[in-house]
PDB file of N, CA and C in Angstrom:
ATOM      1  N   UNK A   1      96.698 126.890 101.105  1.00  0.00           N
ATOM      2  CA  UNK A   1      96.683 125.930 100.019  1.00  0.00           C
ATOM      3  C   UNK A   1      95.743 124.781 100.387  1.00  0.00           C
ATOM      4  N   UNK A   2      94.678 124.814  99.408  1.00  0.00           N
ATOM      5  CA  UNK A   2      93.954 123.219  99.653  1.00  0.00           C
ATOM      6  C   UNK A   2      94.917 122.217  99.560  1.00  0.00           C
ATOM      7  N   UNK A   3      94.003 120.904  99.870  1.00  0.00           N
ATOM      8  CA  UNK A   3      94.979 119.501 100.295  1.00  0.00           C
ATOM      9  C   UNK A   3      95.102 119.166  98.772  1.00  0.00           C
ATOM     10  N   UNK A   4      93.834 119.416  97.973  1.00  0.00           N
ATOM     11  CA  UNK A   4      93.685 119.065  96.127  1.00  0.00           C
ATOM     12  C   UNK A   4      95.081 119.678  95.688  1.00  0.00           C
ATOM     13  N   UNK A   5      95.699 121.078  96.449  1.00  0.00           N
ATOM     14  CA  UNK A   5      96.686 121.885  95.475  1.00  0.00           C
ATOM     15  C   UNK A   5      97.995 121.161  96.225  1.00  0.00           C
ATOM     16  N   UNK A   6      98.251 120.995  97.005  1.00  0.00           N
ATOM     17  CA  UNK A   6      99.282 120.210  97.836  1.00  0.00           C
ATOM     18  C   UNK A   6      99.463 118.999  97.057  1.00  0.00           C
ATOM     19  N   UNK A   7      98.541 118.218  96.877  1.00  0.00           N
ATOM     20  CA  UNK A   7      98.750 116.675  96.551  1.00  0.00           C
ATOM     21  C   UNK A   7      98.792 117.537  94.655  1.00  0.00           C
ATOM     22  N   UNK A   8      98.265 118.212  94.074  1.00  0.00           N
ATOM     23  CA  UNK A   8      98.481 118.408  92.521  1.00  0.00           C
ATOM     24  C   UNK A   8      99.820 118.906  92.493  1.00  0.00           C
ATOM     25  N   UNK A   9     100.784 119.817  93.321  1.00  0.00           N
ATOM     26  CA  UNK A   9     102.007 120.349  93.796  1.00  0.00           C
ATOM     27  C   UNK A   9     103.200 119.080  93.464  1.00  0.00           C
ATOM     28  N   UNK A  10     103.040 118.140  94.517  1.00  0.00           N
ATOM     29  CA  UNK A  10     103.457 116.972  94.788  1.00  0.00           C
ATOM     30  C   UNK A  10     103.586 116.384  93.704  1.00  0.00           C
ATOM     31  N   UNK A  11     102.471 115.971  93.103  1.00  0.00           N
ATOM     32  CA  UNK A  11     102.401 115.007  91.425  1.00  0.00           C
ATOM     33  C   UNK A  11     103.175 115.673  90.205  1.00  0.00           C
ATOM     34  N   UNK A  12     103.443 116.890  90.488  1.00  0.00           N
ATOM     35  CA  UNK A  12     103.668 117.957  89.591  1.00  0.00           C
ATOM     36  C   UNK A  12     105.446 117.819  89.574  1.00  0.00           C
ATOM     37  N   UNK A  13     105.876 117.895  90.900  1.00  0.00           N
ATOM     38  CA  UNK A  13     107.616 118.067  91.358  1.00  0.00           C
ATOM     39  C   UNK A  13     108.542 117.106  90.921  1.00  0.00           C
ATOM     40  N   UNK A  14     108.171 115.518  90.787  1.00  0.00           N
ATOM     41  CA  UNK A  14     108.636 114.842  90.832  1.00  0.00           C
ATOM     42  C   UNK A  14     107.884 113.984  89.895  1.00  0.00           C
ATOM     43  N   UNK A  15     108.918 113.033  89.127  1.00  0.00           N
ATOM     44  CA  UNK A  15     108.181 112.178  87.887  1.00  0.00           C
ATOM     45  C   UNK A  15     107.201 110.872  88.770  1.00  0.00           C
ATOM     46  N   UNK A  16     107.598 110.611  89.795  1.00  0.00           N
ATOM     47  CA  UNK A  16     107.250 109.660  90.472  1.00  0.00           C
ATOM     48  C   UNK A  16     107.190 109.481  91.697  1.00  0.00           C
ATOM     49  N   UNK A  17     105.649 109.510  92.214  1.00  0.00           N
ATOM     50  CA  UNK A  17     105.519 110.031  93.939  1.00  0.00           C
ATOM     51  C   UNK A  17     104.564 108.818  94.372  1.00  0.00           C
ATOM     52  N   UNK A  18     104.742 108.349  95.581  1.00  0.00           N
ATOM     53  CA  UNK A  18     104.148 107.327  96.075  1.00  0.00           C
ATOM     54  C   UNK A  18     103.512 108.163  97.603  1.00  0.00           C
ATOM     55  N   UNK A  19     102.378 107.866  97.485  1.00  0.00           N
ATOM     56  CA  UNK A  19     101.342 108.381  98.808  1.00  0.00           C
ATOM     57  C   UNK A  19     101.104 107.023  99.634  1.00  0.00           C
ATOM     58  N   UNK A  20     101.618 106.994 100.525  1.00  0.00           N
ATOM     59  CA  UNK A  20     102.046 105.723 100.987  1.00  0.00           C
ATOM     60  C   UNK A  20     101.441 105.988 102.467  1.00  0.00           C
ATOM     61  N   UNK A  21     101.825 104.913 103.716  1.00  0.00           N
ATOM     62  CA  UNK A  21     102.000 104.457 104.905  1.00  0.00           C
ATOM     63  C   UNK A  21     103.473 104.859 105.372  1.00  0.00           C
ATOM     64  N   UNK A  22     103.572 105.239 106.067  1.00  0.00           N
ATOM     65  CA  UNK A  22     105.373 105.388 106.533  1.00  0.00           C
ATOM     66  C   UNK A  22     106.240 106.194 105.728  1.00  0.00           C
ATOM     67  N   UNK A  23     107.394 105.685 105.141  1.00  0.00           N
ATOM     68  CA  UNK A  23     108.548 106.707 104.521  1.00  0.00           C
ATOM     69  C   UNK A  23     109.157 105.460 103.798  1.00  0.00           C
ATOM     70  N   UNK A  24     109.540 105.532 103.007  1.00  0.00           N
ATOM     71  CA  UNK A  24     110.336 104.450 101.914  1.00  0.00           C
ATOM     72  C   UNK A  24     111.600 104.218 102.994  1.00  0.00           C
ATOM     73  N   UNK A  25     112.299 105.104 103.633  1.00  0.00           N
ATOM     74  CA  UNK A  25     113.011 104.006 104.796  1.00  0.00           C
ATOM     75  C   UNK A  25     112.332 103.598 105.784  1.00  0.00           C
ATOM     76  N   UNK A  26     111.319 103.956 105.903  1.00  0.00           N
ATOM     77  CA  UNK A  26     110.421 102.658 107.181  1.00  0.00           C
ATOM     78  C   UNK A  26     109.095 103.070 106.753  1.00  0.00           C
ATOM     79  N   UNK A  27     108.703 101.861 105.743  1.00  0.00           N
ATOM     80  CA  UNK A  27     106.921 101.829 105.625  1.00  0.00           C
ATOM     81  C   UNK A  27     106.260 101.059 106.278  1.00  0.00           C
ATOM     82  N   UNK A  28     105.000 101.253 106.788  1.00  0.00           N
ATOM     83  CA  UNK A  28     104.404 101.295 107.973  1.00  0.00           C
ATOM     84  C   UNK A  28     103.389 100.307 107.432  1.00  0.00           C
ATOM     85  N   UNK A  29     102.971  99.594 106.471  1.00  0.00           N
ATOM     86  CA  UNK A  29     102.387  98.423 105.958  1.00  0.00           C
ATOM     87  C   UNK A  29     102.770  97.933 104.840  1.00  0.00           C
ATOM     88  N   UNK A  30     102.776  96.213 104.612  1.00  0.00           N
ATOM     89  CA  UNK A  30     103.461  95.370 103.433  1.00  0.00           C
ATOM     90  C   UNK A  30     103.041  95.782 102.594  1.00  0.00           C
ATOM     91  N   UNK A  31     101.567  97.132 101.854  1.00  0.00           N
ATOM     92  CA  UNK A  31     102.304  97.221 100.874  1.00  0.00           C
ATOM     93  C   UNK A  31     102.410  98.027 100.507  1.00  0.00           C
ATOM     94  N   UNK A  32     102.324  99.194 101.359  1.00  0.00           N
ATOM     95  CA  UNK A  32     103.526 100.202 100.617  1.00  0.00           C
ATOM     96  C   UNK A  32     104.580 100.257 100.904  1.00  0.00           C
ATOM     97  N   UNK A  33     104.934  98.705 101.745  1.00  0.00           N
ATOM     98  CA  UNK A  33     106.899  98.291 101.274  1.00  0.00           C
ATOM     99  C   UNK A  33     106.860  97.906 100.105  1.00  0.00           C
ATOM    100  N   UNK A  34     105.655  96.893  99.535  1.00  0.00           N
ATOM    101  CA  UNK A  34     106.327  95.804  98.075  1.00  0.00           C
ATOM    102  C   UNK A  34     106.942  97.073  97.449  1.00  0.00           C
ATOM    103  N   UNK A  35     105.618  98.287  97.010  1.00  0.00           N
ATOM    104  CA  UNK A  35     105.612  99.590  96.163  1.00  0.00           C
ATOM    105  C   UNK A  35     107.035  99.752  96.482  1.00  0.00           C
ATOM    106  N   UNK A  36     107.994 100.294  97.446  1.00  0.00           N
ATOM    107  CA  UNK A  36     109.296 100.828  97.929  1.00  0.00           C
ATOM    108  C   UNK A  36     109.949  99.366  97.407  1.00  0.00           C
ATOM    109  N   UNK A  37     109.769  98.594  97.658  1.00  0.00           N
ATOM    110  CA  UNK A  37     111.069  97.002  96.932  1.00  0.00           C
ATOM    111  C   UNK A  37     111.012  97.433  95.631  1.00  0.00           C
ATOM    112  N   UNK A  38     109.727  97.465  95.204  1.00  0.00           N
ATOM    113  CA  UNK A  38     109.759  97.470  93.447  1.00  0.00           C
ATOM    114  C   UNK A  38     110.345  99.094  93.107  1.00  0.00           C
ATOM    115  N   UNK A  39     110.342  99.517  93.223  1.00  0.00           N
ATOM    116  CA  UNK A  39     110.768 101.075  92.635  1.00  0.00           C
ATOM    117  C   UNK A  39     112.610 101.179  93.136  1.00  0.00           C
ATOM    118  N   UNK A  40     112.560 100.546  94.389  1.00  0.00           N
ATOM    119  CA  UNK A  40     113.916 100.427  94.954  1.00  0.00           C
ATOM    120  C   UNK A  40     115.148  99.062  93.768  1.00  0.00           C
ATOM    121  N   UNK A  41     113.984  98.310  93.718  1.00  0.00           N
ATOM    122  CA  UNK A  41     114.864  96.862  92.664  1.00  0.00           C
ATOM    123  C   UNK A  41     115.000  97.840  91.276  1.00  0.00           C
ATOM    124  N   UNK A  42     114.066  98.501  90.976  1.00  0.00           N
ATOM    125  CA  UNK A  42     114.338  98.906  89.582  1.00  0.00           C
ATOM    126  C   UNK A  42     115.244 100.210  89.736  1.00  0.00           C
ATOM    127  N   UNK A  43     115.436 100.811  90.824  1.00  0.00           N
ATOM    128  CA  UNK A  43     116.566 101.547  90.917  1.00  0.00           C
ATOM    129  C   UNK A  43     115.967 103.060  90.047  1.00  0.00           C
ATOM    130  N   UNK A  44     114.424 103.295  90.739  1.00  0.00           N
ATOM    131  CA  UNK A  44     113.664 104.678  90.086  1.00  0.00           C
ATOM    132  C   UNK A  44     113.713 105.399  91.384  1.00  0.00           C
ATOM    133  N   UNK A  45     114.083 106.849  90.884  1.00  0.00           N
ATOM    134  CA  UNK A  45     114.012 108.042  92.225  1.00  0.00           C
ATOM    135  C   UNK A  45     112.632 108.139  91.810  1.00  0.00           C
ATOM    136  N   UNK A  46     112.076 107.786  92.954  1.00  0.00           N
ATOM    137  CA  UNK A  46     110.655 108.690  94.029  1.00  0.00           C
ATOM    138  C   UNK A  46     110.623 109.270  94.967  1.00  0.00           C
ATOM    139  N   UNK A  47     109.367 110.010  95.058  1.00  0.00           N
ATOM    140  CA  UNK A  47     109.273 110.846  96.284  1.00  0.00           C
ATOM    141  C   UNK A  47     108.336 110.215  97.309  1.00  0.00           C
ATOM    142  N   UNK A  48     108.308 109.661  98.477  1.00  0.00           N
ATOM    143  CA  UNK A  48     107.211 109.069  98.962  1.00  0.00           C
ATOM    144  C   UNK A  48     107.067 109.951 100.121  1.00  0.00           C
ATOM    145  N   UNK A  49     105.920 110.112  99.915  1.00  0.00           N
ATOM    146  CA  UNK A  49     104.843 110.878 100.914  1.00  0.00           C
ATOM    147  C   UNK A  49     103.653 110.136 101.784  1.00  0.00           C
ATOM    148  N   UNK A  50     103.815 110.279 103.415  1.00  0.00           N
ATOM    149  CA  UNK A  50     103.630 109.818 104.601  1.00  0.00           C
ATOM    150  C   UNK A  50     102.322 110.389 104.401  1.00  0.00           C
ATOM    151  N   UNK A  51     101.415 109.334 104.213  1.00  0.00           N
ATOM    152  CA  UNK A  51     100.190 110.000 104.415  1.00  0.00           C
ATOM    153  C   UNK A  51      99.314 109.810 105.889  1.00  0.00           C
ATOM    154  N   UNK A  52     100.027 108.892 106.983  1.00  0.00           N
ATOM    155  CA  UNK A  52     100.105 108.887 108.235  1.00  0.00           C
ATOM    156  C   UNK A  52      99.945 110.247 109.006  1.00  0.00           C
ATOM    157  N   UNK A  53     100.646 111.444 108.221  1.00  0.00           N
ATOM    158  CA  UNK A  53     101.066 112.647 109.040  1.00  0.00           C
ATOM    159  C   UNK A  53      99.857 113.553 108.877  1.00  0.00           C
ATOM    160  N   UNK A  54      98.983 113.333 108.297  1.00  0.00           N
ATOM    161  CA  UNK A  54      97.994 114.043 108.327  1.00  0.00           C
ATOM    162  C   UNK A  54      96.608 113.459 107.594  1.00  0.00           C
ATOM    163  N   UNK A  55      95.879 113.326 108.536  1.00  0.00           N
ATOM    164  CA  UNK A  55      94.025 112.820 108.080  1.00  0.00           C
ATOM    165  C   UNK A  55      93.718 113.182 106.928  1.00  0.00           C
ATOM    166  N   UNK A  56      93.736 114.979 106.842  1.00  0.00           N
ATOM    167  CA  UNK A  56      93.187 115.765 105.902  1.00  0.00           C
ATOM    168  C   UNK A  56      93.926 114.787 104.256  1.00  0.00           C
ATOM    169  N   UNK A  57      95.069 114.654 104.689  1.00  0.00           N
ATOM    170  CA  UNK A  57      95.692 113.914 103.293  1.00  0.00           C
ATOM    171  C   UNK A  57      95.592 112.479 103.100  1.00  0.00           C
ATOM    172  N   UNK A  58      95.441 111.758 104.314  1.00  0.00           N
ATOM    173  CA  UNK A  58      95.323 110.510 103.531  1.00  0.00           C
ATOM    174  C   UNK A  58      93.757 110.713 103.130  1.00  0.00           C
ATOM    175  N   UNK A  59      92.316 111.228 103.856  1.00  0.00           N
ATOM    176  CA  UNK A  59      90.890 110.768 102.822  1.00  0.00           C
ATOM    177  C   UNK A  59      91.087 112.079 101.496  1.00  0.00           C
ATOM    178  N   UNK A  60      92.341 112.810 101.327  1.00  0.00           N
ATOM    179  CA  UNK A  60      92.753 114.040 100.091  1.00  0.00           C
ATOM    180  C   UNK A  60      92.765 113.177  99.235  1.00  0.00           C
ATOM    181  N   UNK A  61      93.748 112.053  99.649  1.00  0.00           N
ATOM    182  CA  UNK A  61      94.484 111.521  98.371  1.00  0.00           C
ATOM    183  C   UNK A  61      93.400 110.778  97.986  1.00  0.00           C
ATOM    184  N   UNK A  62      92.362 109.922  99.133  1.00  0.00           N
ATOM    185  CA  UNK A  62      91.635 108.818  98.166  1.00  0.00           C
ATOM    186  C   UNK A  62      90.365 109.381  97.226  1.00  0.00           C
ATOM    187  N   UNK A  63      90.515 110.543  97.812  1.00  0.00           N
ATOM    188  CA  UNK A  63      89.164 111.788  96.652  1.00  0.00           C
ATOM    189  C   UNK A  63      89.413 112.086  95.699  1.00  0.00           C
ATOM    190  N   UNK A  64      90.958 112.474  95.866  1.00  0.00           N
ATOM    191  CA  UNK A  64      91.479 113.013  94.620  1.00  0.00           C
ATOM    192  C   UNK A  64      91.548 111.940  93.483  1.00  0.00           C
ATOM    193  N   UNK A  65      91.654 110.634  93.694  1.00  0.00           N
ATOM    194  CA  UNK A  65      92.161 110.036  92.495  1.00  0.00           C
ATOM    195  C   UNK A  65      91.009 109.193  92.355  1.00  0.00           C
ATOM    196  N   UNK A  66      89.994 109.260  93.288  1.00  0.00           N
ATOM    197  CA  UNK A  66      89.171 108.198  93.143  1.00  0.00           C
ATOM    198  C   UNK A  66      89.071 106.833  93.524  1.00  0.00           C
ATOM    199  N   UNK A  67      90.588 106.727  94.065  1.00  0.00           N
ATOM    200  CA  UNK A  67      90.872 105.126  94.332  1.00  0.00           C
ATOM    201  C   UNK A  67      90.640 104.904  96.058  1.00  0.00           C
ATOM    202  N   UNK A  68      90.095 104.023  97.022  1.00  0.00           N
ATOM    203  CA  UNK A  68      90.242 104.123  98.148  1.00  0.00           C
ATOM    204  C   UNK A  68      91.129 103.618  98.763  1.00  0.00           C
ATOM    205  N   UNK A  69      92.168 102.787  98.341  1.00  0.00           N
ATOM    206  CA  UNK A  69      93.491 102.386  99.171  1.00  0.00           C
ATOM    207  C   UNK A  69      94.537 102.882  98.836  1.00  0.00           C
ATOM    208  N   UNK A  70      95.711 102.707  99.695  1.00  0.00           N
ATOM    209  CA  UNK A  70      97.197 103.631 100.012  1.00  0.00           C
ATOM    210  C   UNK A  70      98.076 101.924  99.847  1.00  0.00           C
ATOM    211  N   UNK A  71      98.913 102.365  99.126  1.00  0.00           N
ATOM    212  CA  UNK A  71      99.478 103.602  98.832  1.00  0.00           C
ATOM    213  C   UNK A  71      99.249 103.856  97.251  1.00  0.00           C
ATOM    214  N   UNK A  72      99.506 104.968  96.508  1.00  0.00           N
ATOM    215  CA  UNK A  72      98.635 105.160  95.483  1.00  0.00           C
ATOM    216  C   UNK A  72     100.157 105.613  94.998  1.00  0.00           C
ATOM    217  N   UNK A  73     100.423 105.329  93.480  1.00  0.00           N
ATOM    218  CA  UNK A  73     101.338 105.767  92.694  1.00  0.00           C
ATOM    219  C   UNK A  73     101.089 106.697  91.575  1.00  0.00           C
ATOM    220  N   UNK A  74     102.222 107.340  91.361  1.00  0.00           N
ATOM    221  CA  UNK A  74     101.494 108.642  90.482  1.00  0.00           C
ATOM    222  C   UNK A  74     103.068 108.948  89.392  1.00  0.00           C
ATOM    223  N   UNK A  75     102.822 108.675  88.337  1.00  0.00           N
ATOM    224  CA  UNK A  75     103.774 108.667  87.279  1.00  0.00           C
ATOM    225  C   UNK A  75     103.490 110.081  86.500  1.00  0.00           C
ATOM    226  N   UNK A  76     105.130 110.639  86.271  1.00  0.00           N
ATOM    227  CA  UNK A  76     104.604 112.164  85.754  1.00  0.00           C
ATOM    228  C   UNK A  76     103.160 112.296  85.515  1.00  0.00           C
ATOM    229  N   UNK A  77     103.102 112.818  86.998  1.00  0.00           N
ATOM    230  CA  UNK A  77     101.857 113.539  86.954  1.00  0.00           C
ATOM    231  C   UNK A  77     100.540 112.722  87.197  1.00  0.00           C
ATOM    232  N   UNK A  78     100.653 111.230  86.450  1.00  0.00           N
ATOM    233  CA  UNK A  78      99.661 110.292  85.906  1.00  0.00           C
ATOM    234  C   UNK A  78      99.029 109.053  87.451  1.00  0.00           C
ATOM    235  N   UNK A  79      98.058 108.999  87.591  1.00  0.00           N
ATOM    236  CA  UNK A  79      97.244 108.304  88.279  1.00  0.00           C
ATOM    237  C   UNK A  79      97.835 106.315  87.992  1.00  0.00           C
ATOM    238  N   UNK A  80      98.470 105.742  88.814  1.00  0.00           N
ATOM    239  CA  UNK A  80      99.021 104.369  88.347  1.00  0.00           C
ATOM    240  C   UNK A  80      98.136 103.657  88.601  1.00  0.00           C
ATOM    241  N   UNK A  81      98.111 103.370  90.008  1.00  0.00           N
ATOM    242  CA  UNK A  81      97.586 102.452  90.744  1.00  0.00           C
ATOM    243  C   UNK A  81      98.460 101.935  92.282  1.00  0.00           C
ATOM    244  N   UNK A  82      97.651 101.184  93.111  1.00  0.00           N
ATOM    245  CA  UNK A  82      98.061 101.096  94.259  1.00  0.00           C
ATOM    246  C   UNK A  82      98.764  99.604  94.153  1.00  0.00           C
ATOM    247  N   UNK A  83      99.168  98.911  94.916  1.00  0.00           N
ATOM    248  CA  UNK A  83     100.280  97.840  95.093  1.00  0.00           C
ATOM    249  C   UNK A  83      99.967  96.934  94.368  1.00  0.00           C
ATOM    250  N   UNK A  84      98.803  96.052  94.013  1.00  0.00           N
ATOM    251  CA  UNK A  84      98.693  94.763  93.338  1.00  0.00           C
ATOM    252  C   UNK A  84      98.600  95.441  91.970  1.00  0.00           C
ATOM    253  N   UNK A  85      98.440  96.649  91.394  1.00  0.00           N
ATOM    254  CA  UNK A  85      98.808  97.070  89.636  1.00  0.00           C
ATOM    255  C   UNK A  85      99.855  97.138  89.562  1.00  0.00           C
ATOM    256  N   UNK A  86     100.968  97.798  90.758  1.00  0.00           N
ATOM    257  CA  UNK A  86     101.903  98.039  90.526  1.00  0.00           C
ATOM    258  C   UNK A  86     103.163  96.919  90.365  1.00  0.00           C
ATOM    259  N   UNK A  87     102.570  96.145  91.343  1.00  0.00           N
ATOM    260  CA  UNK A  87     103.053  94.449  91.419  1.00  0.00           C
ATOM    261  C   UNK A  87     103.119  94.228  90.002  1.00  0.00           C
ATOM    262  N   UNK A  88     101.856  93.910  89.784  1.00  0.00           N
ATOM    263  CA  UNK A  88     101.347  92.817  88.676  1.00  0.00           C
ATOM    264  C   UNK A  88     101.882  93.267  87.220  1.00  0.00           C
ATOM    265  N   UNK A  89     101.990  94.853  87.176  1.00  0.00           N
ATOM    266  CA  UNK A  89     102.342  95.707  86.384  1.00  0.00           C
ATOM    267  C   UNK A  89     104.181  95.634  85.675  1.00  0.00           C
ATOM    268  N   UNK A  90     104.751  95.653  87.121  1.00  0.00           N
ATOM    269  CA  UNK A  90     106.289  94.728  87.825  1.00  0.00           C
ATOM    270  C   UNK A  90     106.300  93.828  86.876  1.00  0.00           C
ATOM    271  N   UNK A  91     105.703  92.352  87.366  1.00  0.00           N
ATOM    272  CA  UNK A  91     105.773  91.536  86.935  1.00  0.00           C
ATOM    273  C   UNK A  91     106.086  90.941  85.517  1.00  0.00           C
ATOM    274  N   UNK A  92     105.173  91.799  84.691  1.00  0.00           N
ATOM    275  CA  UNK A  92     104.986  91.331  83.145  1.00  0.00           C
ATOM    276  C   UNK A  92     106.160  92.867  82.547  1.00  0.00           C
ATOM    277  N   UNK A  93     106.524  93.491  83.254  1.00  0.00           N
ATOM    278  CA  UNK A  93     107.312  94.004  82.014  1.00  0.00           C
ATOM    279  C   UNK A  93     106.753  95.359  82.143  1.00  0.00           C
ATOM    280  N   UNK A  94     105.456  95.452  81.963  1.00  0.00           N
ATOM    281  CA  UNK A  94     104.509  96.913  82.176  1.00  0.00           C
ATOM    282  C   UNK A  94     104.820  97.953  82.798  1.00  0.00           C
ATOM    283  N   UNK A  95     105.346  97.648  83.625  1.00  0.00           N
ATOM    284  CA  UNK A  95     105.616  98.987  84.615  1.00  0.00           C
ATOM    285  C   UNK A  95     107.344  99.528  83.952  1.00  0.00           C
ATOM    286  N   UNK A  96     107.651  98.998  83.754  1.00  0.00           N
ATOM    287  CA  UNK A  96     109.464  99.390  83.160  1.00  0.00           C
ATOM    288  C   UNK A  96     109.135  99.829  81.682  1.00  0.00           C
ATOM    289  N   UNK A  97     107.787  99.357  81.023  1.00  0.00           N
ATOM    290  CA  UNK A  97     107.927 100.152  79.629  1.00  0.00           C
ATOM    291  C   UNK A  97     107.526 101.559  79.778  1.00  0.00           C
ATOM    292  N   UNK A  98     106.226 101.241  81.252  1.00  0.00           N
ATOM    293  CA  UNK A  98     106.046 102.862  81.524  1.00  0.00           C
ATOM    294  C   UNK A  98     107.154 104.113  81.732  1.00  0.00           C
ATOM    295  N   UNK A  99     107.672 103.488  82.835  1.00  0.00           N
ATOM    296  CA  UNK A  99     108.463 104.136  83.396  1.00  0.00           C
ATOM    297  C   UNK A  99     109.830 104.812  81.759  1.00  0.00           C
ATOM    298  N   UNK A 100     109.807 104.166  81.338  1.00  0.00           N
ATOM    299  CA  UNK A 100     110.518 104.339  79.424  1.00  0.00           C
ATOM    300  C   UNK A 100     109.924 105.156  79.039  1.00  0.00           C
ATOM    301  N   UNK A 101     108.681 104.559  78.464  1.00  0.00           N
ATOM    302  CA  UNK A 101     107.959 105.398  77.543  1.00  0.00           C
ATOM    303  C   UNK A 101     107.620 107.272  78.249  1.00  0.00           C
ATOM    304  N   UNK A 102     107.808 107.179  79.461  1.00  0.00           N
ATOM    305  CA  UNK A 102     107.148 108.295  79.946  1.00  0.00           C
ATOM    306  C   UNK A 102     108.818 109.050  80.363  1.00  0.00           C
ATOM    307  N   UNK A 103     109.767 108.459  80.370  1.00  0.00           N
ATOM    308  CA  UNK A 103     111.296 109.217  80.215  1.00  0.00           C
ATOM    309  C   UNK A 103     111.627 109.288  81.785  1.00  0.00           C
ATOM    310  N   UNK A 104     111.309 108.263  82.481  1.00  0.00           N
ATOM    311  CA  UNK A 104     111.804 108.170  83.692  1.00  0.00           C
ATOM    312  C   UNK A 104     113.015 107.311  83.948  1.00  0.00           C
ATOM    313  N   UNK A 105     114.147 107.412  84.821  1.00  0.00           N
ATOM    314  CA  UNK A 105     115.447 106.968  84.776  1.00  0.00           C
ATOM    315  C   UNK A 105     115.646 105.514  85.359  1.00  0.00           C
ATOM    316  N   UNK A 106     115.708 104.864  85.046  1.00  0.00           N
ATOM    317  CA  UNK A 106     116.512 102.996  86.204  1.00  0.00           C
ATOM    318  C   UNK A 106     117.203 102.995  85.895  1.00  0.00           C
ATOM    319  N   UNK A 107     117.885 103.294  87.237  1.00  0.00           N
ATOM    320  CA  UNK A 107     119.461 102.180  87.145  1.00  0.00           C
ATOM    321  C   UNK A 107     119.286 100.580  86.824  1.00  0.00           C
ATOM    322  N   UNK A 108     118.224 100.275  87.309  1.00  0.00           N
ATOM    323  CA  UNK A 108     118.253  98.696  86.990  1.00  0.00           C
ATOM    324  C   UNK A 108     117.377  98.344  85.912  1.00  0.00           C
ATOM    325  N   UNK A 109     117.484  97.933  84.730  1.00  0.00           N
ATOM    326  CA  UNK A 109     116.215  97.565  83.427  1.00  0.00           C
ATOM    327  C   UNK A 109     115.599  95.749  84.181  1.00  0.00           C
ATOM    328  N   UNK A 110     115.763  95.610  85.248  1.00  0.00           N
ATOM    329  CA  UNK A 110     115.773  94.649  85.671  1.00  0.00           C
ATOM    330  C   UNK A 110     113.901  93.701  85.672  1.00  0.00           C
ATOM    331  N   UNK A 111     114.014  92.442  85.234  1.00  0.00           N
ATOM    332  CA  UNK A 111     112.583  91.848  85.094  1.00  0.00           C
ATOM    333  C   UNK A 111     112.306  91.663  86.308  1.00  0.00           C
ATOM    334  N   UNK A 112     111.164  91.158  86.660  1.00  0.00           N
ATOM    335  CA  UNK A 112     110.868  90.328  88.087  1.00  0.00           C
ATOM    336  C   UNK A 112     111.242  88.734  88.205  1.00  0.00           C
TER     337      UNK A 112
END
């Protein structure tokens, strides 16, 4: 399996996958913790994937989407953005209408 079919696999399994630094119980830079606070405050299941564990996947992921920093978020299926969209996104409301409009679950409807 190419790293393109692995990481399209991944985006595919789960409504919401974070290609991150570390593991959502221990991320390995501030910000793919904020990414893990914010998805954790709004109380959304993700899948976060250690892109630490292999080279081939972390320069996979930044080819694949075009973007060059980690950690990179991926909404059914969909290309988000990395920590300051996802922040900023947080912030105003944006990211919780996504996460709605696209039929993903929070326990928390919670603002910033």
């Amino acid at each position: 399996m190419s790293i393109e079919q692995f990481i399209e696999n991944e985006i595919k399994s789960s409504d919401v996958v974070v290609f991150m630094k570390g593991t959502p119980q221990f991320p390995m830079c501030g910000f793919s913790g904020q990414v893990v606070q914010i998805l954790d405050h709004l109380g959304v299941p993700y899948k976060g994937i250690n892109v630490l564990e292999s080279d081939e996947l972390r320069q996979g992921i930044k080819t694949y989407s075009n973007w060059p920093t980690i950690p990179q978020v991926y909404i059914k299926g969909e290309f988000v953005g990395g920590c300051d969209i996802v922040r900023e996104m947080f912030q105003a409301g944006e990211l919780q209408s996504l996460l709605e409009e696209k039929g993903v679950p929070m326990k928390n409807r919670a603002t910033a």
